[in-house]
Protein backbone atom coordinates (compact mmCIF):
# COMPACT_ATOMS: atom_id res chain seq x y z
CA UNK A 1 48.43 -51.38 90.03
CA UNK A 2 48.38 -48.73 92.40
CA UNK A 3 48.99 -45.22 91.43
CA UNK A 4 50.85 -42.72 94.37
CA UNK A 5 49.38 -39.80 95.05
CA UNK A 6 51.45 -36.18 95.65
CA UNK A 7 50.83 -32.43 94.96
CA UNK A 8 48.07 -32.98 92.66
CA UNK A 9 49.45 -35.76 90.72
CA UNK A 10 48.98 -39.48 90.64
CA UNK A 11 51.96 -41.57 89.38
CA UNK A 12 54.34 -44.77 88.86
CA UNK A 13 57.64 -44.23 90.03
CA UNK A 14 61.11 -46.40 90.29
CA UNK A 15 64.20 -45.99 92.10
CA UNK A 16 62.63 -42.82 93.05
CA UNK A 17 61.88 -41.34 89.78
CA UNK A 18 57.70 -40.99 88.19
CA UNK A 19 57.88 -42.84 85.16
CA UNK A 20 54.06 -41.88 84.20
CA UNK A 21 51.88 -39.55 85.99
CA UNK A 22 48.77 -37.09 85.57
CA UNK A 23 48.79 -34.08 86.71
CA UNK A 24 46.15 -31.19 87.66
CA UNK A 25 45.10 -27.98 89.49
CA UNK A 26 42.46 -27.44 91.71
CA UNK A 27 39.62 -24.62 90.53
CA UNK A 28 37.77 -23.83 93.12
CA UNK A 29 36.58 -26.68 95.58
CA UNK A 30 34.60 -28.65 92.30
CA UNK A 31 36.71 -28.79 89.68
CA UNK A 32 40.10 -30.03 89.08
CA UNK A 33 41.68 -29.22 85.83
CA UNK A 34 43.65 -32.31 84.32
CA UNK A 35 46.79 -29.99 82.83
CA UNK A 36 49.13 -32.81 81.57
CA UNK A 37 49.83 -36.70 81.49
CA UNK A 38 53.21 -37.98 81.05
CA UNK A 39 54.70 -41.87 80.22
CA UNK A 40 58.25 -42.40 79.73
CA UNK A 41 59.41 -43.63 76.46
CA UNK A 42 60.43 -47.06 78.01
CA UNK A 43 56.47 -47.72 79.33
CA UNK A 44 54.86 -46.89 76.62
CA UNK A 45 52.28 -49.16 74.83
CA UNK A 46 51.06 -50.59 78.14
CA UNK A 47 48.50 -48.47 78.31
CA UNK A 48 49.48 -46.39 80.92
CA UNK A 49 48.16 -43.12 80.12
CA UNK A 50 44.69 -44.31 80.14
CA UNK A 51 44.90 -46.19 83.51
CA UNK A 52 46.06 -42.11 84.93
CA UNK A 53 43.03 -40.84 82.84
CA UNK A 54 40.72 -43.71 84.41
CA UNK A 55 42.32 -43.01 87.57
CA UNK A 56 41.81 -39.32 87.89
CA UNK A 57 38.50 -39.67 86.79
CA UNK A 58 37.86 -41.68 90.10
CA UNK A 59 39.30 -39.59 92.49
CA UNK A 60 36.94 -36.85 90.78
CA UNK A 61 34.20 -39.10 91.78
CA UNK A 62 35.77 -40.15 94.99
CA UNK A 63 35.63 -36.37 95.71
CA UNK A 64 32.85 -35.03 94.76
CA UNK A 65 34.62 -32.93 91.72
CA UNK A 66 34.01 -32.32 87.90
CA UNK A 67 37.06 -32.10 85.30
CA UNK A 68 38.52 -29.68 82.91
CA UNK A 69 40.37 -31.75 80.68
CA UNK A 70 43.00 -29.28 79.54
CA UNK A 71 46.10 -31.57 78.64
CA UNK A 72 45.38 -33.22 74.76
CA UNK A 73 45.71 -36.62 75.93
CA UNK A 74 42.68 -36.09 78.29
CA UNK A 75 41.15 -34.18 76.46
CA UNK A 76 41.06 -36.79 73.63
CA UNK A 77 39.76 -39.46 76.24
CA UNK A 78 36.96 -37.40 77.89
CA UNK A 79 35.99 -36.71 73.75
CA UNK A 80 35.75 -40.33 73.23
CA UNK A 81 34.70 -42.45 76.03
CA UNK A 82 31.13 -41.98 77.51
CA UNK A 83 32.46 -43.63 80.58
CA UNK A 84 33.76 -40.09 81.80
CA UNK A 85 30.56 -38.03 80.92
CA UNK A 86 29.56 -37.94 84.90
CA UNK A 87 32.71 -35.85 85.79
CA UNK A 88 33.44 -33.99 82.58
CA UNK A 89 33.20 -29.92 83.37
CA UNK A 90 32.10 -29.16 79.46
């Protein structure tokens, strides 16, 4: 699956509308705060929301960046999988 990438956002779309996406803001030229993910009703339970987390998480990497998980979801992912400690901005 390949995520799109917009405006600070990664995301699934069809017929032209996001379906799922994860959303942040850029602090300064290190840190990107994670500020809200998002799966419509009709994709939920495929575990979409994780594969943004996952995928934002990379990018940070990718980039060079640490991140402020802000948005609960996150949050709640960063709190309980070590596999993000090398980009989480505690």
């Amino acid at each position: 699956m390949q995520f799109l990438e917009e405006s600070n956002r990664l995301y699934l779309e069809e017929d032209g509308k996001a379906y799922a996406e994860i959303t942040w803001s850029n602090a300064g030229e290190t840190v990107m705060i994670v500020d809200h993910t998002f799966v419509d009703d009709a994709h939920r339970g495929q575990g979409l929301a994780q594969q943004l987390v996952e995928a934002v998480a990379d990018k940070a990497r990718a980039d060079g960046k640490k991140i402020m998980p802000l948005c609960p979801f996150a949050k709640k992912e960063f709190e309980t999988k070590s596999m993000y400690e090398d980009v989480w901005k505690k």
